[in-house]
C-alpha atoms as a PDB file:
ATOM      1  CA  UNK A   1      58.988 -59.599  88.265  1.00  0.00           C
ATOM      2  CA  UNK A   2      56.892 -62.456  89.773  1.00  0.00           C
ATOM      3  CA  UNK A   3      57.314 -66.253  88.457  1.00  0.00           C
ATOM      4  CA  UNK A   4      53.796 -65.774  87.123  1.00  0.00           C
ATOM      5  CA  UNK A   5      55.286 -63.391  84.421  1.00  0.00           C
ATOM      6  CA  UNK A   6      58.268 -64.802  83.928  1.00  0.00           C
ATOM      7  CA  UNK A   7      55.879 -68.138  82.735  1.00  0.00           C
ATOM      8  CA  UNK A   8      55.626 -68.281  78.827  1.00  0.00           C
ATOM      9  CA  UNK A   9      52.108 -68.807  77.983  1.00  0.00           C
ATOM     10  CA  UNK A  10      50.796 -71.648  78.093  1.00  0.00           C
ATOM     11  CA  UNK A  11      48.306 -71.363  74.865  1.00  0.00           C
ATOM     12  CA  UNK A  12      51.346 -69.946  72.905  1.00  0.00           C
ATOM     13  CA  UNK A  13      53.697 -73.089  73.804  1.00  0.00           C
ATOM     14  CA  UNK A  14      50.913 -75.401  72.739  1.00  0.00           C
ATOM     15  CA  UNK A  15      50.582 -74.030  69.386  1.00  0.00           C
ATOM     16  CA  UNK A  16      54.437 -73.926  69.216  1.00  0.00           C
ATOM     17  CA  UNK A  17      54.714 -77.704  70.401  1.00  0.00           C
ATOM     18  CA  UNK A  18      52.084 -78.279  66.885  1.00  0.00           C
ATOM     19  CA  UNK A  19      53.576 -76.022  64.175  1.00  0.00           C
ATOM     20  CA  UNK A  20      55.415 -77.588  61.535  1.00  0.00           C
ATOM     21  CA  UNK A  21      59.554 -76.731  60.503  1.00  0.00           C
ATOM     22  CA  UNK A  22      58.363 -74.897  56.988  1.00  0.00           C
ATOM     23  CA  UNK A  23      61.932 -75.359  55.526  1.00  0.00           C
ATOM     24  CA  UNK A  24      64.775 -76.986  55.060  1.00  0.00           C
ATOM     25  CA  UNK A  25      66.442 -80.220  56.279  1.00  0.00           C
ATOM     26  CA  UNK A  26      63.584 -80.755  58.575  1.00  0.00           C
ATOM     27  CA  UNK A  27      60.542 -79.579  56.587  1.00  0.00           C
ATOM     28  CA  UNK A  28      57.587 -80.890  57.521  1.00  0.00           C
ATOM     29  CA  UNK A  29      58.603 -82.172  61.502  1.00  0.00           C
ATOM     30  CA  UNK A  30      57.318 -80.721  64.119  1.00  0.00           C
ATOM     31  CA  UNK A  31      59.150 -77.924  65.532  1.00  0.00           C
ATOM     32  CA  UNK A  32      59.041 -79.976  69.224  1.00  0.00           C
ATOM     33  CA  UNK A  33      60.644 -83.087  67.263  1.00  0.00           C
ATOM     34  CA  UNK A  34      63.840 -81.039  66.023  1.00  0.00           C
ATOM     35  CA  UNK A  35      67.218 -81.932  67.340  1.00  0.00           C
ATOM     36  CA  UNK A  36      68.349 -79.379  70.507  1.00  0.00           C
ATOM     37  CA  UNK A  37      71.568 -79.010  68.293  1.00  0.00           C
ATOM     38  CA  UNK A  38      69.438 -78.039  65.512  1.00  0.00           C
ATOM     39  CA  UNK A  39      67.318 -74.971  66.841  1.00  0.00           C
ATOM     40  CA  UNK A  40      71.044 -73.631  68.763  1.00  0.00           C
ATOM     41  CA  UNK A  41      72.803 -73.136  66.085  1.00  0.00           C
ATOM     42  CA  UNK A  42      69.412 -71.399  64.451  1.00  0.00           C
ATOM     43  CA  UNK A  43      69.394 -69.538  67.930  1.00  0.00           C
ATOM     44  CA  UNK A  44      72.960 -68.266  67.090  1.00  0.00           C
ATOM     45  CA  UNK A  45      72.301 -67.810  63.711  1.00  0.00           C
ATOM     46  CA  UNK A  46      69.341 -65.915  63.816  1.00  0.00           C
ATOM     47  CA  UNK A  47      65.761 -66.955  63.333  1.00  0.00           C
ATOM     48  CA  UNK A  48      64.775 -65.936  59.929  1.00  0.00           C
ATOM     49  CA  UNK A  49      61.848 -63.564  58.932  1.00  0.00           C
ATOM     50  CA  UNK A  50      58.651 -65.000  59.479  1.00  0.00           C
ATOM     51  CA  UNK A  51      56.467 -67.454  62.013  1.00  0.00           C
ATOM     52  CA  UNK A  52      59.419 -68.780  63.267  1.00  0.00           C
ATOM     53  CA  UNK A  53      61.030 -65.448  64.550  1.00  0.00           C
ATOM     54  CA  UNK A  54      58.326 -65.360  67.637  1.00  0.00           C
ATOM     55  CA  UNK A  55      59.812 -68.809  68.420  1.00  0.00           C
ATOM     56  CA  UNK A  56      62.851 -67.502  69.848  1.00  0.00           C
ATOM     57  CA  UNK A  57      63.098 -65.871  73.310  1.00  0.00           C
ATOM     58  CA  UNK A  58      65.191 -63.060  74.147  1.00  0.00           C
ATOM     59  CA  UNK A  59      67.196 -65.716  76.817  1.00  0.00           C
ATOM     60  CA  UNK A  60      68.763 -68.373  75.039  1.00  0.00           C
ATOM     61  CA  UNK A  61      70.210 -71.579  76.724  1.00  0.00           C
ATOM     62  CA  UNK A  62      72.107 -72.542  73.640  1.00  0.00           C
END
């Protein structure tokens, strides 16, 4: 695989970096603004059904 595919797209990250947490303690923030503990222990958890589900990558950091 080249590092060109291995990029996420750059379009899709933008609209990420503007969408807004729809639930929850943090309703209403945008997704970029959430604490890093915050979206691991989602990442563990399990997205729920939805818009966020595309969120998460198949390689996790957390």
């Amino acid at each position: 695989m080249t590092e060109q595919e291995q990029l996420p797209d750059p379009e899709y990250l933008l609209k990420i970096l503007k969408t807004l947490m729809p639930f929850g303690k943090y309703k209403d923030r945008l997704l970029m603004d959430l604490p890093e503990t915050y979206i691991c222990w989602f990442s563990r958890k399990g997205f729920p059904e939805g818009s966020l589900r595309g969120c998460s990558s198949e390689e996790s950091y957390c």
